[in-house]
C-alpha atoms as a PDB file:
ATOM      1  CA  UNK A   1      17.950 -34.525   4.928  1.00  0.00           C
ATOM      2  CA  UNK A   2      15.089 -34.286   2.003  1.00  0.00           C
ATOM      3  CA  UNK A   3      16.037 -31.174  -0.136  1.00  0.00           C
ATOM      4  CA  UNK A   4      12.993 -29.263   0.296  1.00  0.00           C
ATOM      5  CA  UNK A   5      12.026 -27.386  -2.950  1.00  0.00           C
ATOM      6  CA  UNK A   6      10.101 -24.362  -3.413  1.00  0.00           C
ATOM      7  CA  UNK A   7       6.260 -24.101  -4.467  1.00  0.00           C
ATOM      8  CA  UNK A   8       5.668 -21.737  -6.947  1.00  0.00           C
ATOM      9  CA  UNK A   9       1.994 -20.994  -7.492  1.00  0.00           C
ATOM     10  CA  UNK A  10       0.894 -18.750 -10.869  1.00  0.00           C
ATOM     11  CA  UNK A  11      -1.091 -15.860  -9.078  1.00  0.00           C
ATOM     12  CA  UNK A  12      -3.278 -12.884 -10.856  1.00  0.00           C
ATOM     13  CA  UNK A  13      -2.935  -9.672  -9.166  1.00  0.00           C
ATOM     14  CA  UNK A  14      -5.604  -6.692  -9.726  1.00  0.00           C
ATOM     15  CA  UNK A  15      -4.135  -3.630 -11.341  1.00  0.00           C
ATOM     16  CA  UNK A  16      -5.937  -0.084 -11.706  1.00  0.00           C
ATOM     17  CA  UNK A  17      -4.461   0.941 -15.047  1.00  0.00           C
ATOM     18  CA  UNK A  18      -4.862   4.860 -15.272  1.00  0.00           C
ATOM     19  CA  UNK A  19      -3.843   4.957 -19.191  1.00  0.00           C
ATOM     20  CA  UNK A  20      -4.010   8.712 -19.705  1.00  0.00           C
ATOM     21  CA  UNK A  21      -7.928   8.644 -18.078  1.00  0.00           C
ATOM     22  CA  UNK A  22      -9.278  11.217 -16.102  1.00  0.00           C
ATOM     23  CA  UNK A  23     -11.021  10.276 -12.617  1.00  0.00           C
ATOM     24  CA  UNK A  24     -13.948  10.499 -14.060  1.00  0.00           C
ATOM     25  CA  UNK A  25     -13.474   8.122 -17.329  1.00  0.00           C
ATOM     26  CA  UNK A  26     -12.052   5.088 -14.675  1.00  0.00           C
ATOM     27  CA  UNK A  27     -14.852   5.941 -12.592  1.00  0.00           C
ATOM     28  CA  UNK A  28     -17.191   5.433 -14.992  1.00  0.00           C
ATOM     29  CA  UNK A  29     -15.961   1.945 -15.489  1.00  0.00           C
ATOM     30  CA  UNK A  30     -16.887   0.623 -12.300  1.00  0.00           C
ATOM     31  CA  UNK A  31     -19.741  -0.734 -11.154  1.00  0.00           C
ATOM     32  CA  UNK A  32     -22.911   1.905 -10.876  1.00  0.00           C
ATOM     33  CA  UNK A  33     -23.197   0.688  -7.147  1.00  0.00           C
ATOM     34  CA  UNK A  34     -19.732   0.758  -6.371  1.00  0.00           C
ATOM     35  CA  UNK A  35     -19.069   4.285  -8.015  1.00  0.00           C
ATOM     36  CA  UNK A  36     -22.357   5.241  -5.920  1.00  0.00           C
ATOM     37  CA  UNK A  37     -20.744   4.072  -2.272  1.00  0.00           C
ATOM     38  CA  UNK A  38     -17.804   5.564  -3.150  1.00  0.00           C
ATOM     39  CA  UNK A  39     -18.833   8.993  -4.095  1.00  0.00           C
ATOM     40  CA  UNK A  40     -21.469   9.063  -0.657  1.00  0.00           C
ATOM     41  CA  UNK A  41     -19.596   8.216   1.445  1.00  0.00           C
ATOM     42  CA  UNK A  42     -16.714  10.991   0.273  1.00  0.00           C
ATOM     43  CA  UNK A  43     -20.204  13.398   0.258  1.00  0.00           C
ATOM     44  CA  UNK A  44     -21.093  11.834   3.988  1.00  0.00           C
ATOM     45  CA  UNK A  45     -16.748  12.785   5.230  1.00  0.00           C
ATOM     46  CA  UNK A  46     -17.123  16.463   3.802  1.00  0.00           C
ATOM     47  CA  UNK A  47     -20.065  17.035   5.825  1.00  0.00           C
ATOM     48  CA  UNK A  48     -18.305  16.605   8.599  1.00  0.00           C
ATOM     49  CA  UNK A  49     -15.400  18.987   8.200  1.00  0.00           C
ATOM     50  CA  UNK A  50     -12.593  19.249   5.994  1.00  0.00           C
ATOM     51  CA  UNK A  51     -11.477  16.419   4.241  1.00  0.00           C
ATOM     52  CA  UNK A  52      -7.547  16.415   2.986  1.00  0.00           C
ATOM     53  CA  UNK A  53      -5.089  14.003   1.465  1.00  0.00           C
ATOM     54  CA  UNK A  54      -1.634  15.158   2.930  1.00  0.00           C
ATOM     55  CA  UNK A  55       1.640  12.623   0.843  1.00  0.00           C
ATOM     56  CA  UNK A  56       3.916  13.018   3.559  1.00  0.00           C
ATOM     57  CA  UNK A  57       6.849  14.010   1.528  1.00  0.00           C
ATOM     58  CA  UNK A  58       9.377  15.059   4.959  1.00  0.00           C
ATOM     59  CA  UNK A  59      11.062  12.368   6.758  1.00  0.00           C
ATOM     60  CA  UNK A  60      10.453  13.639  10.057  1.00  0.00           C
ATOM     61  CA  UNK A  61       6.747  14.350   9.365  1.00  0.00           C
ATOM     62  CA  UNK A  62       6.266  10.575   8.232  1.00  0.00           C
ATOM     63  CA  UNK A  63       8.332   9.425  11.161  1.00  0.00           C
ATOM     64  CA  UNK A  64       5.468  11.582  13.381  1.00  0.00           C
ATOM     65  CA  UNK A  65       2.911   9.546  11.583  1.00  0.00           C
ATOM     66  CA  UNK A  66       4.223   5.894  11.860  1.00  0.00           C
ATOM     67  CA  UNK A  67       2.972   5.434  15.579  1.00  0.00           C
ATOM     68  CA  UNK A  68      -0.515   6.253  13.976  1.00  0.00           C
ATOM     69  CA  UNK A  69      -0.249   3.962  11.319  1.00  0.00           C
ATOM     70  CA  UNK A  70       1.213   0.914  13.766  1.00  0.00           C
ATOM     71  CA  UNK A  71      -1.458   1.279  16.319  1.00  0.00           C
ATOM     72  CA  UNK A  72      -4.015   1.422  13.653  1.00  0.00           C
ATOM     73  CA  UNK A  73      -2.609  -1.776  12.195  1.00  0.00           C
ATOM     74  CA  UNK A  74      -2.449  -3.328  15.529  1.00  0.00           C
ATOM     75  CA  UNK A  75      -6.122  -2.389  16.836  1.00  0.00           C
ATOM     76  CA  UNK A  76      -7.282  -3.591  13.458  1.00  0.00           C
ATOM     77  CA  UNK A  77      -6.098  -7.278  13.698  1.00  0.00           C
ATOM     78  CA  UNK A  78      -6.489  -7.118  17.599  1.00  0.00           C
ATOM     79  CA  UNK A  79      -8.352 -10.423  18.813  1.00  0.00           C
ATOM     80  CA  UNK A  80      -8.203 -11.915  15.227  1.00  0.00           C
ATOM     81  CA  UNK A  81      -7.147 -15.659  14.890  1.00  0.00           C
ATOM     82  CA  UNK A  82      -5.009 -14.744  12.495  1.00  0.00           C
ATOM     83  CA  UNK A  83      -2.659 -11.452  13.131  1.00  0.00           C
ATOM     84  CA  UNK A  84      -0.095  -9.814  10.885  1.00  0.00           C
ATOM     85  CA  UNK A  85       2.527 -10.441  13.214  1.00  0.00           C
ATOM     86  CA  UNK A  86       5.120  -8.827  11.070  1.00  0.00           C
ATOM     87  CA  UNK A  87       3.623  -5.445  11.418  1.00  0.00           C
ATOM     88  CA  UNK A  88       2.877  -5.939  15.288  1.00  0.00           C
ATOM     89  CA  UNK A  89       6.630  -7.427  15.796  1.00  0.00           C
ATOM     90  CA  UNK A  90       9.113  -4.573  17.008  1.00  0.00           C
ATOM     91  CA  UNK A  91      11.415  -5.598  14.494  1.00  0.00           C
ATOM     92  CA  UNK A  92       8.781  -4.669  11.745  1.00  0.00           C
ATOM     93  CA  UNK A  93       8.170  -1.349  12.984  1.00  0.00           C
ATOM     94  CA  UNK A  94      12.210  -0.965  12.856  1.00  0.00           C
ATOM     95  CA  UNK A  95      11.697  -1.942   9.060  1.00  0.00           C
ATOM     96  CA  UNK A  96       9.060   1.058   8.064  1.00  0.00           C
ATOM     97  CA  UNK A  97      11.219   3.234  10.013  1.00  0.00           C
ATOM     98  CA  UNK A  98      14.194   2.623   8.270  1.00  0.00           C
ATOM     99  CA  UNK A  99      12.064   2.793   4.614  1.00  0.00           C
ATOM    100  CA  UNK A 100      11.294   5.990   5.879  1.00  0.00           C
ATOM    101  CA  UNK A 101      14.661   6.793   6.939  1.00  0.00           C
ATOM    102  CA  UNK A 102      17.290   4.981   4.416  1.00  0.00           C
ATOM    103  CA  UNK A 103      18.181   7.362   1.319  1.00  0.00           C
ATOM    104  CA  UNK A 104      17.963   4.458  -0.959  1.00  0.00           C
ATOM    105  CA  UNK A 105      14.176   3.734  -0.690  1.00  0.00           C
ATOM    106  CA  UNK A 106      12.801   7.568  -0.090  1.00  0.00           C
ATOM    107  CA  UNK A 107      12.321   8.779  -3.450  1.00  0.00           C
ATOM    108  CA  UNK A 108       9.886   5.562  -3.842  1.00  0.00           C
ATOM    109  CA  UNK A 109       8.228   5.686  -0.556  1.00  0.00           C
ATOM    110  CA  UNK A 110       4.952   6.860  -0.685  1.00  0.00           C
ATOM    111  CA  UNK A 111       3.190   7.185   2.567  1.00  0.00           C
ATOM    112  CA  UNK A 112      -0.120   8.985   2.514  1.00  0.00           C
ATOM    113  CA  UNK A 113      -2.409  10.594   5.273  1.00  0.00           C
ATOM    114  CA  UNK A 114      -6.299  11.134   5.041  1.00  0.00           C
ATOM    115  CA  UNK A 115      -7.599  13.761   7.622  1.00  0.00           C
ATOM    116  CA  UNK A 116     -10.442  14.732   8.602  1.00  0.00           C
ATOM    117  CA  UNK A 117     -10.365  18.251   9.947  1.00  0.00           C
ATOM    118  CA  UNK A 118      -6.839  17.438  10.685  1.00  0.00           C
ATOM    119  CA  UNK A 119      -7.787  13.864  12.038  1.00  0.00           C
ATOM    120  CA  UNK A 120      -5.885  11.224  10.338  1.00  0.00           C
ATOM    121  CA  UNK A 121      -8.673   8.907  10.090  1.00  0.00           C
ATOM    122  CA  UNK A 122      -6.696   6.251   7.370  1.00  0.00           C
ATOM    123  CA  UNK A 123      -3.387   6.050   6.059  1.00  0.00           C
ATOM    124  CA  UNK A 124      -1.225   4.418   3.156  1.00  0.00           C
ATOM    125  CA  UNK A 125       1.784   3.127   3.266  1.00  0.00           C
ATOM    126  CA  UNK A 126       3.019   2.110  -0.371  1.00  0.00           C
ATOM    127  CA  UNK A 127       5.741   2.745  -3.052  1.00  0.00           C
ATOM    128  CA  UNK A 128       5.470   4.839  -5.929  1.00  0.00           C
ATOM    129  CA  UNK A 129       7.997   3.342  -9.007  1.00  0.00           C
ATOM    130  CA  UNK A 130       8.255   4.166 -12.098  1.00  0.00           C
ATOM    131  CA  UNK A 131       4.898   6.233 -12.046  1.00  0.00           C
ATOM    132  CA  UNK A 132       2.678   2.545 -10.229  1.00  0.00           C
ATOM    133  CA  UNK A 133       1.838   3.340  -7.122  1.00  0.00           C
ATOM    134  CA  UNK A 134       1.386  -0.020  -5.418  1.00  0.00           C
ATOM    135  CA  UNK A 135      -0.857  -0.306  -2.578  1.00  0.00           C
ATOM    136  CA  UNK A 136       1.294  -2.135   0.007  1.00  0.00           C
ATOM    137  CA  UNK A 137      -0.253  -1.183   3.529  1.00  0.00           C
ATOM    138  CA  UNK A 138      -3.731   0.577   3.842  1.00  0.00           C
ATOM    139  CA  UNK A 139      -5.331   0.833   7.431  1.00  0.00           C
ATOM    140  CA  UNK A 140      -7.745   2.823   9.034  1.00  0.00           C
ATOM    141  CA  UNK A 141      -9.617   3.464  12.326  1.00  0.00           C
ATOM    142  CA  UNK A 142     -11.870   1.506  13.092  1.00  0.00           C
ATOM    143  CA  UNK A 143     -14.566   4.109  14.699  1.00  0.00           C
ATOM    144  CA  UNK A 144     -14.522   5.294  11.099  1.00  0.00           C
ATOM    145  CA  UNK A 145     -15.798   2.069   9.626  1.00  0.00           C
ATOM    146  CA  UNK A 146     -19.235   2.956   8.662  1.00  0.00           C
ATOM    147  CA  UNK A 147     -18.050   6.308   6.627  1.00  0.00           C
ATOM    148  CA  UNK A 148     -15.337   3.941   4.460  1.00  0.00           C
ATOM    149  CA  UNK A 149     -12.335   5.890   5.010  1.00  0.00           C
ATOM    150  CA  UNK A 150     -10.018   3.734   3.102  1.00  0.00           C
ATOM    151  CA  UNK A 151     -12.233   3.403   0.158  1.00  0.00           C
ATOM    152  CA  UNK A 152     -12.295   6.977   0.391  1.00  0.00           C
ATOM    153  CA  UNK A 153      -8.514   7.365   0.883  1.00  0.00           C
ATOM    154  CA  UNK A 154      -7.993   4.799  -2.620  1.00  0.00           C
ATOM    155  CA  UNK A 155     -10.470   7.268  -4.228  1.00  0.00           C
ATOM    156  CA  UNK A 156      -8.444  10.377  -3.805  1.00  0.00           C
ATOM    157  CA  UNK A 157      -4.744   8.199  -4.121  1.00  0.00           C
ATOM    158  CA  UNK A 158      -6.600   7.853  -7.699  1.00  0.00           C
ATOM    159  CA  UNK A 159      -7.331  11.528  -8.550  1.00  0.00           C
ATOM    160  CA  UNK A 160      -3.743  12.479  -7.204  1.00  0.00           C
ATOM    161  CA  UNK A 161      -2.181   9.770  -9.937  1.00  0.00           C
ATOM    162  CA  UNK A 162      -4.714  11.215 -12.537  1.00  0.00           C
ATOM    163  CA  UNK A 163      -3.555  14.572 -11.983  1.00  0.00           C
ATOM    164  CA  UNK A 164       0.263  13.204 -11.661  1.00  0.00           C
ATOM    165  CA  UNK A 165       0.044  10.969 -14.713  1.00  0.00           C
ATOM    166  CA  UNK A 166       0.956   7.960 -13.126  1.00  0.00           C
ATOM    167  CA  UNK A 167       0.609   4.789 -15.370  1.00  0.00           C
ATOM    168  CA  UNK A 168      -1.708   2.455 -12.670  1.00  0.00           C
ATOM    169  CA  UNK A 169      -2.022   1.237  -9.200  1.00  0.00           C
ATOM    170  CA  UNK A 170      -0.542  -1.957  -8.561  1.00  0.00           C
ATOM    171  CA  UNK A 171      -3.250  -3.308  -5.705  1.00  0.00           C
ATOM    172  CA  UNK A 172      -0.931  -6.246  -4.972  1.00  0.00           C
ATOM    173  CA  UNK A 173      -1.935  -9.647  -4.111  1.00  0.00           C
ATOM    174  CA  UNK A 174      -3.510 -11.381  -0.769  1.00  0.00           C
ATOM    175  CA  UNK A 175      -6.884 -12.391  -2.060  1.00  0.00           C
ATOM    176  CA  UNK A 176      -8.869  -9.528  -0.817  1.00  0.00           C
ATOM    177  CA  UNK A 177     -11.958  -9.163  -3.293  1.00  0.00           C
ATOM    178  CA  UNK A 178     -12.562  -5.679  -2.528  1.00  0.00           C
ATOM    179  CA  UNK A 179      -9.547  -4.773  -5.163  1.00  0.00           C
ATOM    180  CA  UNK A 180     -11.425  -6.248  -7.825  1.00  0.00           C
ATOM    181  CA  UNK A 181     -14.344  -3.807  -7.224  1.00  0.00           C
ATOM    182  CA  UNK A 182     -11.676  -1.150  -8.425  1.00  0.00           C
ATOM    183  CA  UNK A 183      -9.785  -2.510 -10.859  1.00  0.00           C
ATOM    184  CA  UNK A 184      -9.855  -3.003 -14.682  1.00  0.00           C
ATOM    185  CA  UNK A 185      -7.031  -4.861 -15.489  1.00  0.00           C
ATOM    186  CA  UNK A 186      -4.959  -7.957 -13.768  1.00  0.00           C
ATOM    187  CA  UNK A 187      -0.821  -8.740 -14.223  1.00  0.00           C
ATOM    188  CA  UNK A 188       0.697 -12.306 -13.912  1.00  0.00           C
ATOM    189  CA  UNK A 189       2.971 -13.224 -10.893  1.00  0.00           C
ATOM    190  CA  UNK A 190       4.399 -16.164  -8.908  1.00  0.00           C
ATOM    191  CA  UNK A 191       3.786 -16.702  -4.862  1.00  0.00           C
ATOM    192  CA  UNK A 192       7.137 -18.562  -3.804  1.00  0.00           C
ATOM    193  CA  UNK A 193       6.294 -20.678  -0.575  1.00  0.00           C
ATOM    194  CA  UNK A 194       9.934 -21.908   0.785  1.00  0.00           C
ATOM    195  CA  UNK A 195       9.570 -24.930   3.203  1.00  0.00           C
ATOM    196  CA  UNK A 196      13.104 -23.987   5.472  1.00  0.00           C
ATOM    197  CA  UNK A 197      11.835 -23.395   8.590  1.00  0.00           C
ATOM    198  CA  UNK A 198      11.351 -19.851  10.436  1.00  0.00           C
ATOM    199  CA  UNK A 199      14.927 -18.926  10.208  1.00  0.00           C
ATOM    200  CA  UNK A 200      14.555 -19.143   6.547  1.00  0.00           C
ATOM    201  CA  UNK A 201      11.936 -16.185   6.324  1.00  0.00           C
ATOM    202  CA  UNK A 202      14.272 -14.172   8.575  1.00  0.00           C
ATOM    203  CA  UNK A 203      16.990 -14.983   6.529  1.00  0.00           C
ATOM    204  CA  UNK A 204      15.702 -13.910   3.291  1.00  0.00           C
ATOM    205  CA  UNK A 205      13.292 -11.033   4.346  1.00  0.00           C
ATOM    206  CA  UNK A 206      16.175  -8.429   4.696  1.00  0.00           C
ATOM    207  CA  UNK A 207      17.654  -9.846   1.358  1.00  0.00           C
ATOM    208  CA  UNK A 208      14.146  -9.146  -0.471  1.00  0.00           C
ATOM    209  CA  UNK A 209      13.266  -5.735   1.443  1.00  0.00           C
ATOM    210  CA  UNK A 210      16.346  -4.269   1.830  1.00  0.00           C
ATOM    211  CA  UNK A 211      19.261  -6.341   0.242  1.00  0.00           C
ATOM    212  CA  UNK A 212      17.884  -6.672  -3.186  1.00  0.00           C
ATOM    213  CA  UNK A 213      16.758  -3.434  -4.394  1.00  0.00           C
ATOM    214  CA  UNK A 214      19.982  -1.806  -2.774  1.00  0.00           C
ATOM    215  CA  UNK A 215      21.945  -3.938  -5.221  1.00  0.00           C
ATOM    216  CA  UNK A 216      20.004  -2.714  -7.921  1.00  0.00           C
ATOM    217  CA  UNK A 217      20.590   0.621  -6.906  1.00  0.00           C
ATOM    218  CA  UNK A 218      24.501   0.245  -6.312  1.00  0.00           C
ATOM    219  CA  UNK A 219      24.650  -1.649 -10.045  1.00  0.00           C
ATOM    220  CA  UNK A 220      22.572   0.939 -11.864  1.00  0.00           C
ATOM    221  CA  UNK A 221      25.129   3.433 -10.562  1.00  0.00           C
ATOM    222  CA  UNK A 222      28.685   1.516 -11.687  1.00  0.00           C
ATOM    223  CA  UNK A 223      29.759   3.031 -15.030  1.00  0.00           C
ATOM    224  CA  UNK A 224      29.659   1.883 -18.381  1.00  0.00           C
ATOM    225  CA  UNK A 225      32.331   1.777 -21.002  1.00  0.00           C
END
């Protein structure tokens, strides 16, 4: 059998650097329109009640939420050729839960709420390390599509850093050109594609989610002498 190697692909990924800024002073280096949409369509959600940004600190409080979140994902991608079956798959849902649940990965997890007039209308589900948030899962619902609730959301996820003094928001990869809209600075990384067959992913997925940091935990804990 041909030893199939990895591809390794040099990838940029958007970063929103907050570097001691106010909201304001980041704002301000957008674009005019894009700092315009942003800011109406916030104006356009407080017109229609109150508008809050709950971090959903209390396991059992984000464990109320995650239904929410999954069937947001799901009607999102429903009747799309191409689905994130991860996040639709049973055993996915078991992962956030256990993220949510595991004391290892809590003081990182940073799952976020927007209501509206105690609505969640869009949600976040992302890690906060080392003072980066990085923007892992947004989703919203869909009948709030022409108000921009997630561009909203990101908006007030960047005053809350601001005020917290975190150092940037990682946006991640996957393409999406929306991110670059927002932010003002990029970071180098790698995209790994391994060629082993499906029972490859499954093999290593727990390792990278789950088995990795864990280890990193467990070593940063052993003595030194």
């Amino acid at each position: 059998m041909a030893k199939r190697s990895p591809t390794v692909t040099p990838t940029p990924v958007p970063v929103l650097s907050l570097d001691h800024k106010d909201y304001q002073q980041i704002a301000n280096q957008w674009t005019r329109s894009h700092r315009g949409d942003v800011n109406r369509q916030r104006r356009r959600l407080q017109e229609k009640g109150n508008l809050t940004l709950d971090v959903l600190s209390d396991s059992r409080e984000a464990l109320a939420h995650l239904p929410g979140f999954v069937t947001a994902v799901e009607t999102r991608w429903a009747g799309k050729r191409i689905r994130p079956r991860r996040v639709l798959s049973e055993g996915h849902q078991h992962f956030f839960r256990k993220l949510i649940t595991a004391e290892e990965f809590s003081p990182n997890l940073h799952f976020s709420v927007l209501r509206l007039n105690e609505e969640a209308i869009s949600y976040h589900f992302g890690f906060l390390y080392r003072q980066t948030l990085y923007y892992y899962r947004p989703v919203y619902l869909q009948q709030y599509t022409n108000l921009s609730p997630g561009k909203v959301h990101l908006a007030m996820l960047l005053e809350l850093g601001c005020s917290q003094k975190w150092k940037a928001i990682d946006l991640l990869g996957g393409g999406e050109h929306y991110k670059y809209r927002w932010a003002n600075a990029e970071r180098q990384t790698s995209n790994v594609l391994l060629k082993g067959g499906k029972w490859l992913g499954h093999a290593l997925m727990p390792w990278m989610t789950i088995g990795k940091p864990t280890a990193r935990t467990l070593y940063q804990r052993v003595p030194r002498f």
